[in-house]
Protein backbone atom coordinates (compact mmCIF):
# COMPACT_ATOMS: atom_id res chain seq x y z
CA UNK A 1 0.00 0.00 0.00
CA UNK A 2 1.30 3.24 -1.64
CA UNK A 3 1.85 6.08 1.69
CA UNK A 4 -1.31 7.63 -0.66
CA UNK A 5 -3.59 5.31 -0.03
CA UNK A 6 -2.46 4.88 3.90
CA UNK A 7 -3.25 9.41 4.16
CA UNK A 8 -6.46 8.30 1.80
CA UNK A 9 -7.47 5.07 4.29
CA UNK A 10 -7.06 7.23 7.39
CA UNK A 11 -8.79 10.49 5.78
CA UNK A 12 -11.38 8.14 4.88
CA UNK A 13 -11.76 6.87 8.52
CA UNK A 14 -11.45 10.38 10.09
CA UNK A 15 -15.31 11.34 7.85
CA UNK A 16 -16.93 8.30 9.24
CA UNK A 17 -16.00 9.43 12.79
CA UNK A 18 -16.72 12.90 12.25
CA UNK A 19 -20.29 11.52 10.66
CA UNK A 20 -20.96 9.16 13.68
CA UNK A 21 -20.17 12.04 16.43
CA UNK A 22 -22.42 14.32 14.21
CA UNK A 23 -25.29 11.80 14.33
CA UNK A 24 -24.90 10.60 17.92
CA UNK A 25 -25.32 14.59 18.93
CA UNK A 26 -28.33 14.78 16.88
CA UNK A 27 -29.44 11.82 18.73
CA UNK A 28 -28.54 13.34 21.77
CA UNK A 29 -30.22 16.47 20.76
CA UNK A 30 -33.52 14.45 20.08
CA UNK A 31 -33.16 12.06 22.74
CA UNK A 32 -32.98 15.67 25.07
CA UNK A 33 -36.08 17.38 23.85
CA UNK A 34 -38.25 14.54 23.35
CA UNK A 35 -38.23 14.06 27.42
CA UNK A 36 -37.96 17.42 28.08
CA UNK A 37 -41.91 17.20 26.28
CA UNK A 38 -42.08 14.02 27.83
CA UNK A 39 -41.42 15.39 31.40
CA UNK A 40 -43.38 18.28 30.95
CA UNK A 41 -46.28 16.20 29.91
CA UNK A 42 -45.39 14.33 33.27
CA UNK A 43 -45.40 17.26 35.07
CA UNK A 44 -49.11 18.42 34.18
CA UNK A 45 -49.89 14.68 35.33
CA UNK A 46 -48.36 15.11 38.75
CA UNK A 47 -49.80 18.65 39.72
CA UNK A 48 -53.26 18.98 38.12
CA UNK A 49 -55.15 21.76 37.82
CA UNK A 50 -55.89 23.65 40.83
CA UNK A 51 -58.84 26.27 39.37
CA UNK A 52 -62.07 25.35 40.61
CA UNK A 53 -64.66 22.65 39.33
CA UNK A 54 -68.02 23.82 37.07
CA UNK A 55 -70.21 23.48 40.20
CA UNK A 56 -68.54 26.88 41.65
CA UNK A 57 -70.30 29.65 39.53
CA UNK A 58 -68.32 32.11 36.87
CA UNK A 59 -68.27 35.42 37.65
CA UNK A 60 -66.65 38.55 36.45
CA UNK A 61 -62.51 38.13 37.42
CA UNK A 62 -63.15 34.37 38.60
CA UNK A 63 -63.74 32.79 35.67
CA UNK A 64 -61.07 29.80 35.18
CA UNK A 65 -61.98 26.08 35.64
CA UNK A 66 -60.77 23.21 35.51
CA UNK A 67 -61.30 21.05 31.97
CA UNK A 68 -62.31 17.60 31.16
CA UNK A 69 -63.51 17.31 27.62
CA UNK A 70 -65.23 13.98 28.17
CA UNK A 71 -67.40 15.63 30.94
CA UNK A 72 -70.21 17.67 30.40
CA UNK A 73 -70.57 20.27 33.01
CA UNK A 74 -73.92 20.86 34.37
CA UNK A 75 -74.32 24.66 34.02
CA UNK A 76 -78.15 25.66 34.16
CA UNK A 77 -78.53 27.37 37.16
CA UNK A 78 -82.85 27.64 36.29
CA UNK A 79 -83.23 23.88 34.95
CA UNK A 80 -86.68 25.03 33.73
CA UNK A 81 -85.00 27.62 31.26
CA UNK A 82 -83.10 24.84 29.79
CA UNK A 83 -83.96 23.22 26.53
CA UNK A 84 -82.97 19.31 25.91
CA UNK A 85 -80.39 18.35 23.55
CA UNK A 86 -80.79 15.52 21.31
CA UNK A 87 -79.29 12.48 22.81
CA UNK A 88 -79.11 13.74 25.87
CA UNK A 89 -76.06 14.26 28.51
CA UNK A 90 -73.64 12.44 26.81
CA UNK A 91 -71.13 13.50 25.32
CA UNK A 92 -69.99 11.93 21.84
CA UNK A 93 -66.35 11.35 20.71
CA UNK A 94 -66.93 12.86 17.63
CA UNK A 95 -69.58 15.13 16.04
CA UNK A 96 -72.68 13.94 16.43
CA UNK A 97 -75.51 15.70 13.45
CA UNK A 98 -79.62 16.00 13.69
CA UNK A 99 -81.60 18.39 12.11
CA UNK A 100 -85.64 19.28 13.20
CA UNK A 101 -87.55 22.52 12.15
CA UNK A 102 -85.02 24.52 10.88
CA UNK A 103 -82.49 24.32 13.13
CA UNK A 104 -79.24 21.84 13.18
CA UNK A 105 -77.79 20.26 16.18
CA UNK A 106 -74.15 19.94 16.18
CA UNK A 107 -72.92 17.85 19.39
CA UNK A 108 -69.67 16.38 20.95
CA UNK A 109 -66.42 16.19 20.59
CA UNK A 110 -64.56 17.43 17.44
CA UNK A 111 -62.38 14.80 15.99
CA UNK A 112 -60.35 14.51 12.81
CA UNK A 113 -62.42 13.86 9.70
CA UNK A 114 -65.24 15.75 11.23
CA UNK A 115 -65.31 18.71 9.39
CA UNK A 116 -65.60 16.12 5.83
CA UNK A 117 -68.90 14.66 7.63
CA UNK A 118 -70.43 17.61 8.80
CA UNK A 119 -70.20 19.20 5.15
CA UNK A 120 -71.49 15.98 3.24
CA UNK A 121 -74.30 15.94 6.00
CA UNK A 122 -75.33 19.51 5.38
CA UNK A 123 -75.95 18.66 2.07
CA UNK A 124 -78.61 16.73 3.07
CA UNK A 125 -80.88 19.30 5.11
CA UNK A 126 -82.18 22.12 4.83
CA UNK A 127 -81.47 24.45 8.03
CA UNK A 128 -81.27 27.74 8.66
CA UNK A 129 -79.29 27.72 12.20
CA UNK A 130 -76.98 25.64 13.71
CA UNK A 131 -77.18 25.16 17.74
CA UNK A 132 -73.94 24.12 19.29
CA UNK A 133 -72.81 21.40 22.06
CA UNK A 134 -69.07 20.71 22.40
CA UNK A 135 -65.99 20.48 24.17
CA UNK A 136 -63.66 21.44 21.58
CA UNK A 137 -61.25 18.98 19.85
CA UNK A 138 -59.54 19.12 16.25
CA UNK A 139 -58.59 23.07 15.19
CA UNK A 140 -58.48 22.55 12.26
CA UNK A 141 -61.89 20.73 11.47
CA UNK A 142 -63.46 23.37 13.69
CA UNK A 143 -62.14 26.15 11.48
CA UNK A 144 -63.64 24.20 8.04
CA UNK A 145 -66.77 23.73 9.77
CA UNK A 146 -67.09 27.85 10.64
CA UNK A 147 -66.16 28.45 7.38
CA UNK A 148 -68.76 25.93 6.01
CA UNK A 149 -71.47 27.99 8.27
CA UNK A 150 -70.91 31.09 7.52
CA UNK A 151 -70.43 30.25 3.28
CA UNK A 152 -73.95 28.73 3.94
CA UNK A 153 -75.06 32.13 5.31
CA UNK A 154 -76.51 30.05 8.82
CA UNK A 155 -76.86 30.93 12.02
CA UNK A 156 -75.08 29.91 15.22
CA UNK A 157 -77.40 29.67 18.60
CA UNK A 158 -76.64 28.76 22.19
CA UNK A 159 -79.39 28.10 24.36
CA UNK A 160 -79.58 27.76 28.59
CA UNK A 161 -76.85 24.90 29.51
CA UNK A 162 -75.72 24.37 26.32
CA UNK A 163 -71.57 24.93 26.49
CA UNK A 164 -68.90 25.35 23.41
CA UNK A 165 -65.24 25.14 25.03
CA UNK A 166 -61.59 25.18 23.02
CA UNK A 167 -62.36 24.78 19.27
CA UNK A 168 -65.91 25.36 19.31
CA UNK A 169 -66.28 28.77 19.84
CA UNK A 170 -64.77 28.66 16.08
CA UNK A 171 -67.14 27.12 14.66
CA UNK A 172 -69.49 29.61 16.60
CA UNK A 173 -68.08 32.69 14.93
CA UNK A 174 -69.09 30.96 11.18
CA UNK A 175 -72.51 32.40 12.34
CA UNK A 176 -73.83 34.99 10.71
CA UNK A 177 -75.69 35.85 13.53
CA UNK A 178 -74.94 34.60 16.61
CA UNK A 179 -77.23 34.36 19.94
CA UNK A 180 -75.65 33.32 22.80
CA UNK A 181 -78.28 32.84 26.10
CA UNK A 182 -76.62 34.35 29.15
CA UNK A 183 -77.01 30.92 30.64
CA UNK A 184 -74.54 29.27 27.91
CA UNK A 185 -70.91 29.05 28.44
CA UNK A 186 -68.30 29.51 25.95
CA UNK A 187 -64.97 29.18 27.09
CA UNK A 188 -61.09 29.36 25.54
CA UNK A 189 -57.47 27.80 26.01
CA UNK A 190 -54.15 26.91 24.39
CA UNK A 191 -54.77 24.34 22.03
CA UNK A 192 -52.60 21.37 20.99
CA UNK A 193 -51.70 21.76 17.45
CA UNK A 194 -50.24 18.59 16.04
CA UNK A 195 -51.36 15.61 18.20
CA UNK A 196 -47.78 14.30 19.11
CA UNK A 197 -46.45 16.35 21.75
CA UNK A 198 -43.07 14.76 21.68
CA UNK A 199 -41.18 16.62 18.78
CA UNK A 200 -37.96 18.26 18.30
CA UNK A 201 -38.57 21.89 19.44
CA UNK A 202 -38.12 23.71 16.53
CA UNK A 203 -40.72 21.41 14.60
CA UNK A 204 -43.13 22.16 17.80
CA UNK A 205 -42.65 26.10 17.68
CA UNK A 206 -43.41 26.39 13.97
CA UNK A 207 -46.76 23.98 14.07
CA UNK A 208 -47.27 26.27 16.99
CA UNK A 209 -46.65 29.61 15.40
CA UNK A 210 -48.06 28.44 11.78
CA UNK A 211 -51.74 27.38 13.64
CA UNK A 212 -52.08 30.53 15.80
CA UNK A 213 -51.21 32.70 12.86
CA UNK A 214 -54.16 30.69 10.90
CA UNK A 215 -56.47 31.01 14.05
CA UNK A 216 -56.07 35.33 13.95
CA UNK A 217 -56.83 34.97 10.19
CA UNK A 218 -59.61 33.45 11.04
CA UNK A 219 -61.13 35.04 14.08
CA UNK A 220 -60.50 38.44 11.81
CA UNK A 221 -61.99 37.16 8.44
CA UNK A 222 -65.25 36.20 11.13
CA UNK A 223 -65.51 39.38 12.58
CA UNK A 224 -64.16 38.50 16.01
CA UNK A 225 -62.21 40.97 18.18
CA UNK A 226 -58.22 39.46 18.58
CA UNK A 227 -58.28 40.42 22.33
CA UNK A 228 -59.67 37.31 23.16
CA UNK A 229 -56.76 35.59 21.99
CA UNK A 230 -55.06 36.73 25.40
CA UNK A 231 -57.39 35.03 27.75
CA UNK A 232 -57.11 31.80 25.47
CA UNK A 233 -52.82 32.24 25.09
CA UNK A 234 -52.69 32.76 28.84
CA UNK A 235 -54.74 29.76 30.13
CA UNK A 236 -53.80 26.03 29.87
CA UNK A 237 -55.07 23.64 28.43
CA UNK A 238 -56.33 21.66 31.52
CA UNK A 239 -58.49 24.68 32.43
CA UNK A 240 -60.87 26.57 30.01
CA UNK A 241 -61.24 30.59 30.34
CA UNK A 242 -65.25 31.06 30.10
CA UNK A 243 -66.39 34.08 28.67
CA UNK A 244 -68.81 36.23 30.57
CA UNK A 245 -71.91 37.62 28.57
CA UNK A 246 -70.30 41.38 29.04
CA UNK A 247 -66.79 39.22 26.88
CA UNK A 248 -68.67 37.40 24.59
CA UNK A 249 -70.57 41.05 22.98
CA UNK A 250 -67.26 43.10 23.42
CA UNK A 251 -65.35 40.15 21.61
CA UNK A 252 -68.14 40.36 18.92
CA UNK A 253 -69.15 36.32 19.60
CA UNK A 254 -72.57 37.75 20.45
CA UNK A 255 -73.97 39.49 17.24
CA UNK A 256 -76.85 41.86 16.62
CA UNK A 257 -79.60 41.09 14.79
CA UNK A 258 -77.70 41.21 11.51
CA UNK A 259 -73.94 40.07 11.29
């Protein structure tokens, strides 16, 4: 072997290192971030929520609670003012769709794929409202689904004990009027934007940053005042903000007669 080939041989050698130490501190890197997500997720396990429970009443300045999307909160403080959903109590895992006189019931939790359904159902009725019941769920389906409501030129409508937490109150805005009874709640919170937590961090921050920038398009193109984007930014998402009637017509949720 030529003294070349032994400079060439170790050269050679010295790149495969220098690629191996490269990859084993992006590894590291990875390894780092993905349980720093992975503690922090812990974390929120270990030391819960301490805001108070839906049986301790909103009111102006006290008006964070603690969040369970697969529980209903029972809200109507005058159960005679309150008007039965279809199905009842429950809460579905995905939008659930009826339609009677005019008005469309839209109930449960959003889920992926939802927003496909609900248009592909609408074809299919003919409605002139749409009454909501939901804890939130998928962003983006809740977005298509406002925009579907408000191309469709229907109204949204809240009645006593009816609620509309973390998504919903998107597809709420797609009203083009919107009545709210001072006995519904509508509430706000940091959402999850890509379902799998554990990502590098710079991944994370631009899912992050890309979905709230669509969310203040959206809230804008539906008439919606951005301020309420600091109660929702500021509160986690194991506790839901809810919106007083005064917040809900200064934020523009609550409409006039014509939108």
């Amino acid at each position: 072997m030529s003294e070349t080939d032994t400079v060439d041989t170790r050269s050679a050698k010295h790149i495969r290192r220098a690629i191996l130490a490269i990859l084993w501190v992006q590894i590291g890197i990875g390894a780092f971030l993905a349980g720093s997500d992975v503690m922090s997720g812990l974390d929120g396990v270990m030391r819960p929520s301490s805001a108070p429970s839906f049986d301790q009443p909103v009111r102006p300045g006290d008006q964070t609670r603690r969040f369970e999307p697969a529980n209903a909160p029972d809200l109507t403080t005058d159960p005679s003012r309150r008007t039965p959903f279809p199905g009842g109590d429950n809460v579905p895992s995905r939008l659930a769709f009826e339609a009677a006189d005019g008005t469309a019931f839209v109930k449960g939790q959003i889920s992926p794929g939802d927003a496909v359904r609900f248009d592909e159902w609408l074809a299919t009725v003919d409605v002139d409202r749409v009454r909501l019941m939901s804890p939130g769920g998928s962003v983006q389906d809740a977005l298509h689904i406002g925009r579907t409501i408000r191309r469709n030129a229907l109204e949204t409508v809240m009645l006593a004990g009816d609620f509309c937490y973390s998504a919903c109150p998107y597809v709420l805005a797609g009203g083009t009027i919107r009545q709210i009874d001072d006995e519904a709640s509508v509430g706000v919170h940091q959402h999850y934007f890509d379902e799998n937590t554990v990502l590098p961090a710079f991944i994370a921050v631009e899912n992050i940053q890309r979905g709230q920038a669509e969310v203040v398009a959206y809230l804008t193109e539906m008439g919606i005042d951005l301020r309420v984007t600091e109660h929702a930014l500021s509160t986690p998402p194991d506790e839901i903000y809810v919106l007083v009637p005064e917040e809900l017509v200064e934020y523009g949720f609550t409409t006039a007669e014509e939108a």
